[in-house]
Protein backbone atom coordinates (compact mmCIF):
# COMPACT_ATOMS: atom_id res chain seq x y z
CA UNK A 1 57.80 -67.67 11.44
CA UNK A 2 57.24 -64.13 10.13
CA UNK A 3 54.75 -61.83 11.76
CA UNK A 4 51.19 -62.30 9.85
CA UNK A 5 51.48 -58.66 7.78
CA UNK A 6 54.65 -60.00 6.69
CA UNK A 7 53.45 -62.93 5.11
CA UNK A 8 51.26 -60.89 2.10
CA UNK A 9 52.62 -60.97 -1.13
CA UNK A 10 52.34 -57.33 -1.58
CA UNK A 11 54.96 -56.56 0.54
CA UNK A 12 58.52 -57.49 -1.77
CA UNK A 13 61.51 -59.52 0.15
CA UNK A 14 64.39 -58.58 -0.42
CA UNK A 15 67.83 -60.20 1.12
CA UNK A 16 70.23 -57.35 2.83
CA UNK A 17 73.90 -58.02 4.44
CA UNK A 18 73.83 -56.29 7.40
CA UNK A 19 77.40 -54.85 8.90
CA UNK A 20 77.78 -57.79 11.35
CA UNK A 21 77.64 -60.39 8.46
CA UNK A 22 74.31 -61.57 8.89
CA UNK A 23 71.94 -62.42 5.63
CA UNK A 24 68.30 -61.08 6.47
CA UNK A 25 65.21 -60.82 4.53
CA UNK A 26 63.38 -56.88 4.35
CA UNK A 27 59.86 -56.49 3.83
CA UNK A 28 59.31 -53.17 1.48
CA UNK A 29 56.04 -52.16 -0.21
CA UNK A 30 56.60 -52.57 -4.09
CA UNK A 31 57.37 -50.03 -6.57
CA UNK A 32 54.35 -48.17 -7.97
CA UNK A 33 53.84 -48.71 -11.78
CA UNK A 34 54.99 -45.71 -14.37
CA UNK A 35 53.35 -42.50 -14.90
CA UNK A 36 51.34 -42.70 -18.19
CA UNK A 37 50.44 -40.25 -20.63
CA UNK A 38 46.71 -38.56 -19.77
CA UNK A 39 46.16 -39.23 -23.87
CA UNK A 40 48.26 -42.19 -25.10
CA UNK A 41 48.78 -44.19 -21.87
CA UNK A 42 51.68 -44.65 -23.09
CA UNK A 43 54.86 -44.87 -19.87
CA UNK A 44 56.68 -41.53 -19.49
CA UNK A 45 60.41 -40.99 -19.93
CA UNK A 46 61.59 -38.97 -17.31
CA UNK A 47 59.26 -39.32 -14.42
CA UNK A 48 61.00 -41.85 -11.97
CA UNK A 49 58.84 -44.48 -10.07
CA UNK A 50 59.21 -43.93 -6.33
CA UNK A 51 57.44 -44.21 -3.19
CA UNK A 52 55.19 -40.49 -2.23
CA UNK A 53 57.60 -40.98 0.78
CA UNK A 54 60.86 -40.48 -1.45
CA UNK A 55 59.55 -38.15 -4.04
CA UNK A 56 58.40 -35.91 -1.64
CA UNK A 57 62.19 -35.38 -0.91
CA UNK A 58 63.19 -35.13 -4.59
CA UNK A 59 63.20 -31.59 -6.20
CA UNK A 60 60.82 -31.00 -8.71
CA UNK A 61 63.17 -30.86 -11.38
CA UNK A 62 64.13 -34.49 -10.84
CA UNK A 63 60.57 -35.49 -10.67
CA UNK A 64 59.59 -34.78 -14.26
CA UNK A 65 60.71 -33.17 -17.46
CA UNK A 66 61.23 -29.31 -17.39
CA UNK A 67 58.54 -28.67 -20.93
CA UNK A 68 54.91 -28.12 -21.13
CA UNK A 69 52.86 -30.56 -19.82
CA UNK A 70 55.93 -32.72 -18.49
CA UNK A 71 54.85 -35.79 -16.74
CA UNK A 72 51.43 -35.69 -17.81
CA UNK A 73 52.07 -35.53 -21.76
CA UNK A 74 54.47 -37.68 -23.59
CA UNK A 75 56.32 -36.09 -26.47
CA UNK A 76 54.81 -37.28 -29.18
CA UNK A 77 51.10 -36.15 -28.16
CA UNK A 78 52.35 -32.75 -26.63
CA UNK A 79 53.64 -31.89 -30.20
CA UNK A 80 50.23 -32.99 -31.70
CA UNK A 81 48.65 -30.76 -29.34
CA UNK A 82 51.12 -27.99 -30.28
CA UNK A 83 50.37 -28.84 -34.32
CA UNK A 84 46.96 -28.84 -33.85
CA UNK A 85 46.58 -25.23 -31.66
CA UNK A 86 48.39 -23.72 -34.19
CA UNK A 87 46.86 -24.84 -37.25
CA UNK A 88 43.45 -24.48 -35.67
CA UNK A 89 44.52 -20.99 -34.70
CA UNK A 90 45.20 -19.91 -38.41
């Protein structure tokens, strides 16, 4: 039998080889659901879905799109935005 904390369905199993031949099962903590858009909800392209403990070692390049508002916009509302500053601006 597994330790008790192993036993909670949060925690994913996953079967690994190790080098000597041996099928084991990992515990790992599950993926974190996508970033959303702060106006659509809609998932974002471009922003992968890691651990903190991984992206922290990711540049910031790789962690979301290089344009205004990346990762927190998706396109399609971040060029309403745009449409809308401008023709409010005129």
């Amino acid at each position: 039998m597994v330790r008790p904390a192993l036993r909670s369905r949060s925690l994913r199993r996953v079967k690994r080889r190790t080098p000597g031949g041996r099928t084991v099962t990992r515990y790992e903590k599950r993926k974190p659901g996508p970033a959303r858009c702060a106006r659509c909800g809609r998932p974002l392209a471009g922003v992968p879905r890691y651990r903190p403990y991984v992206l922290r070692n990711m540049s910031k390049t790789s962690k979301r799109p290089e344009r205004p508002y990346g990762g927190v916009l998706c396109p399609t509302c971040l060029a309403e935005l745009l449409r809308e500053a401008i023709i409010g601006g005129q």
